[in-house]
C-alpha atoms as a PDB file:
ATOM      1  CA  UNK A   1       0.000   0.000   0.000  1.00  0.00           C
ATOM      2  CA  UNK A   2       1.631   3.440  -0.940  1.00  0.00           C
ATOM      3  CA  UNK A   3       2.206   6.091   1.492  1.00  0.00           C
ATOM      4  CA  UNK A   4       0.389   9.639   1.023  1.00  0.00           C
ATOM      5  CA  UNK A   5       1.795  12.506   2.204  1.00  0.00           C
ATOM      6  CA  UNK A   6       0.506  16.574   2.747  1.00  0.00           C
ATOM      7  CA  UNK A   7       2.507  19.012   4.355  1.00  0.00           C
ATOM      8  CA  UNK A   8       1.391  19.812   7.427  1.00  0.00           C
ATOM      9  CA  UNK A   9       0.317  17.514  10.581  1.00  0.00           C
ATOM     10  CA  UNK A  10       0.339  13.959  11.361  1.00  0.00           C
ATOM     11  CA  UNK A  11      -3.007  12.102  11.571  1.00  0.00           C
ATOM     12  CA  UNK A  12      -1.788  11.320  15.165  1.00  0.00           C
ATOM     13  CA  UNK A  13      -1.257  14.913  15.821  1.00  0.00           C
ATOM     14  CA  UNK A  14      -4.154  15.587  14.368  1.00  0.00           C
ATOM     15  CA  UNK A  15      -6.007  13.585  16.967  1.00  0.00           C
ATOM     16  CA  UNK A  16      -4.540  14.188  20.002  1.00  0.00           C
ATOM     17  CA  UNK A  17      -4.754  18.208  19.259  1.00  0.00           C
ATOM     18  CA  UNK A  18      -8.479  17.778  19.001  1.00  0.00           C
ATOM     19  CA  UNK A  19      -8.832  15.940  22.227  1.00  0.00           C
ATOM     20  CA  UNK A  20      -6.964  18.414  23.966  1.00  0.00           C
ATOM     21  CA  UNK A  21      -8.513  21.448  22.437  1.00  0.00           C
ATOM     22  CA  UNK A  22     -11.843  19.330  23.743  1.00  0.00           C
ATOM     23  CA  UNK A  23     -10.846  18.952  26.890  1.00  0.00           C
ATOM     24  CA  UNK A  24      -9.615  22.288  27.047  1.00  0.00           C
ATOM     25  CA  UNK A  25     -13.087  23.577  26.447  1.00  0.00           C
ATOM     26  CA  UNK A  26     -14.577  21.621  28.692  1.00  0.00           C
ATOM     27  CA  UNK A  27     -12.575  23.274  30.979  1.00  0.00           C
ATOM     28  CA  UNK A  28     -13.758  26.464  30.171  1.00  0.00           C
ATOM     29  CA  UNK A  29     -17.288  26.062  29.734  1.00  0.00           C
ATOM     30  CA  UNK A  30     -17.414  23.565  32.861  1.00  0.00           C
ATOM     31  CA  UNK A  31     -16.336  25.862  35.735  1.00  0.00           C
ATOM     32  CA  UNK A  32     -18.618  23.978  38.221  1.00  0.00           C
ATOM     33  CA  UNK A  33     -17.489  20.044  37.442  1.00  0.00           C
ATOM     34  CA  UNK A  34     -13.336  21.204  36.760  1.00  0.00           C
ATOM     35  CA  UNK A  35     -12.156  19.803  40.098  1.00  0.00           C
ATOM     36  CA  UNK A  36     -14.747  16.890  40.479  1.00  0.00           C
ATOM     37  CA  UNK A  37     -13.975  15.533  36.660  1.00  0.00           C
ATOM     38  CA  UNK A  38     -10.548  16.644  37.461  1.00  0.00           C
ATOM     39  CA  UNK A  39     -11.015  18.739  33.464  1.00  0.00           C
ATOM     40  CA  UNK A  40      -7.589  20.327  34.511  1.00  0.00           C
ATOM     41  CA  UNK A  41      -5.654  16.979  34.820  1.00  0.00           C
ATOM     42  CA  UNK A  42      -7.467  15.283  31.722  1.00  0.00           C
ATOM     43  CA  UNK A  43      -6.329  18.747  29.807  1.00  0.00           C
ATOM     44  CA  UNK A  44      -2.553  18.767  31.316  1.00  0.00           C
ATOM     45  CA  UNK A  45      -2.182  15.010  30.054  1.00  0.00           C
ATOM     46  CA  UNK A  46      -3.301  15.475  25.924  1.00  0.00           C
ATOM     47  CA  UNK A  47      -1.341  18.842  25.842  1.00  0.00           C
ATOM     48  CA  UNK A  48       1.789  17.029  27.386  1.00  0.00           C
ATOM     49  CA  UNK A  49       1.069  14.119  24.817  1.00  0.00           C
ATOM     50  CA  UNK A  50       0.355  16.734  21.821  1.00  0.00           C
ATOM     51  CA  UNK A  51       3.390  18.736  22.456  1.00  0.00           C
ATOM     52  CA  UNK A  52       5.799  15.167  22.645  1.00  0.00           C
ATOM     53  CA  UNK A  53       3.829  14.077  19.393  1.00  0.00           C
ATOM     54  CA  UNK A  54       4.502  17.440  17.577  1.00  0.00           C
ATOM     55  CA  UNK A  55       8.141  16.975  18.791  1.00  0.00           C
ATOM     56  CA  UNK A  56       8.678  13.846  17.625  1.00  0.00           C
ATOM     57  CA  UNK A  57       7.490  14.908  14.044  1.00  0.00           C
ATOM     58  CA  UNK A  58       9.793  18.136  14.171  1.00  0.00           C
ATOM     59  CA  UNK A  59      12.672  15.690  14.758  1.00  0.00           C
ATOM     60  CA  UNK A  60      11.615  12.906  11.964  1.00  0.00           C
ATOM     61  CA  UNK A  61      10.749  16.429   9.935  1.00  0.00           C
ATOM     62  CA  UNK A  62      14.414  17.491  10.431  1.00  0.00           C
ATOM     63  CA  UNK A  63      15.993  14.390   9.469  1.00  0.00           C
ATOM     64  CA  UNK A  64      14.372  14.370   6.073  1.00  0.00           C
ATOM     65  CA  UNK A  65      11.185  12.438   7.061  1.00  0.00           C
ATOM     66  CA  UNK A  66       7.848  13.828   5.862  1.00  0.00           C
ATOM     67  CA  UNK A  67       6.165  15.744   8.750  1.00  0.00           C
ATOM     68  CA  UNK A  68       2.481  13.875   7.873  1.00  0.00           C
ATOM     69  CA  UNK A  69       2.052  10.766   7.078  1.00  0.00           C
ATOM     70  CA  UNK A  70      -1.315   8.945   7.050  1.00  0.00           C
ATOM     71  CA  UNK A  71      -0.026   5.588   7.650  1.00  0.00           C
ATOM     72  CA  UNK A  72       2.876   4.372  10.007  1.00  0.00           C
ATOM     73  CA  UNK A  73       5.402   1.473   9.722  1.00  0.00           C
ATOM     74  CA  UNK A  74       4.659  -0.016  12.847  1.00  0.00           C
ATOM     75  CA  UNK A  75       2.394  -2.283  14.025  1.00  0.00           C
ATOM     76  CA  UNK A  76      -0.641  -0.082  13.747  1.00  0.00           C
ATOM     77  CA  UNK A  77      -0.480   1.183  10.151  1.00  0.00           C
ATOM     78  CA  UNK A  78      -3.439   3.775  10.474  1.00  0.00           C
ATOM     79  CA  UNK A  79      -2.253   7.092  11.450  1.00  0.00           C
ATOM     80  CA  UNK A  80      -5.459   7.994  12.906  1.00  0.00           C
ATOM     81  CA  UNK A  81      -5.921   4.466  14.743  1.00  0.00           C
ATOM     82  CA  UNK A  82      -2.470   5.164  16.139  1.00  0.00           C
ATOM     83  CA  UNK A  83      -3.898   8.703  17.654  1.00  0.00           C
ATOM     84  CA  UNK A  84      -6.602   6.865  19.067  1.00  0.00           C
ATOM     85  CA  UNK A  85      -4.559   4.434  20.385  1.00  0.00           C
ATOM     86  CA  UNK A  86      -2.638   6.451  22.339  1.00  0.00           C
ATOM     87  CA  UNK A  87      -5.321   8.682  24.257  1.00  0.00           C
ATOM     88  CA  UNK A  88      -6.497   5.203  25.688  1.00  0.00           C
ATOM     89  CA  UNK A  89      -3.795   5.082  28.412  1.00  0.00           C
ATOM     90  CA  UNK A  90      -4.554   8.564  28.911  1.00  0.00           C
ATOM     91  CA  UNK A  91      -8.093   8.390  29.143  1.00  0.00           C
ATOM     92  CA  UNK A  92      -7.871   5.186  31.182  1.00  0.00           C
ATOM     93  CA  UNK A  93      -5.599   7.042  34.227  1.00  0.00           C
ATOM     94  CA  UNK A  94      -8.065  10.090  33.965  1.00  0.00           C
ATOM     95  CA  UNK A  95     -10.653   7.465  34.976  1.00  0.00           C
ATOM     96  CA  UNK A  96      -9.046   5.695  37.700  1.00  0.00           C
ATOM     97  CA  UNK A  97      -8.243   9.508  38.583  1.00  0.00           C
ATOM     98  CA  UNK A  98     -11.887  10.688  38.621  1.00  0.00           C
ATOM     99  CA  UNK A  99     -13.517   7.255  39.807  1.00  0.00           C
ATOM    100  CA  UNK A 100     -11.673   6.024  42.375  1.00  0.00           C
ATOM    101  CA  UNK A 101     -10.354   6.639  45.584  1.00  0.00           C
ATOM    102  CA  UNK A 102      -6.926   6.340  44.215  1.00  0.00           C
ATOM    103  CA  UNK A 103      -7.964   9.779  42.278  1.00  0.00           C
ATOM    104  CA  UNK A 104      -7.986  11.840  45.816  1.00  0.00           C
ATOM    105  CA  UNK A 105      -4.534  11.691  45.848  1.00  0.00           C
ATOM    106  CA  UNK A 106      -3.867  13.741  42.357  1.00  0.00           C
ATOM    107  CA  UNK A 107      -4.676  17.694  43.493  1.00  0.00           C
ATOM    108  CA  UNK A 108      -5.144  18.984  39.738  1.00  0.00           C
END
């Protein structure tokens, strides 16, 4: 299967930008149910993961790698699967965060 390219961002990117941009508005336009959905934490953990992502495609970008790609050569070949894929760990520790009493511990 041939690889298509377009300047810009990574599927990946792509995805975790939007869930942080989401979760960034629901921290805005949630004021009253930021700390008990802990919004702040959920936000603070797909910005971290957007910023490493963009890095990581600066780097490839600056070793004379495309910057997007819509498929990878890993084991997940979907660029947009692999986004996915990687806000489940994150979503999964925002859960234990919010749902549990493990979750009292994390003051964000």
């Amino acid at each position: 299967m041939p690889t298509q390219h377009f300047r810009g961002f990574g599927m990946w990117l792509v995805v975790s930008l939007v869930a942080a941009l989401a979760a960034s508005a629901a921290y805005m336009k949630l004021p009253s149910q930021r700390k008990q959905y802990k919004l702040g934490f959920l936000a603070l953990m797909l910005w971290g993961t957007t910023i490493m992502v963009a890095v990581d495609h600066a780097m490839a970008f600056l070793s004379g790698e495309p910057f997007i790609e819509f498929t990878t050569d890993g084991i997940i070949s979907s660029g947009v699967l692999l986004g996915v894929a990687m806000l489940v760990p994150i979503f999964l520790v925002w859960t234990i965060a919010v749902y549990t009493p493990l979750g009292k511990r994390i003051a964000v």
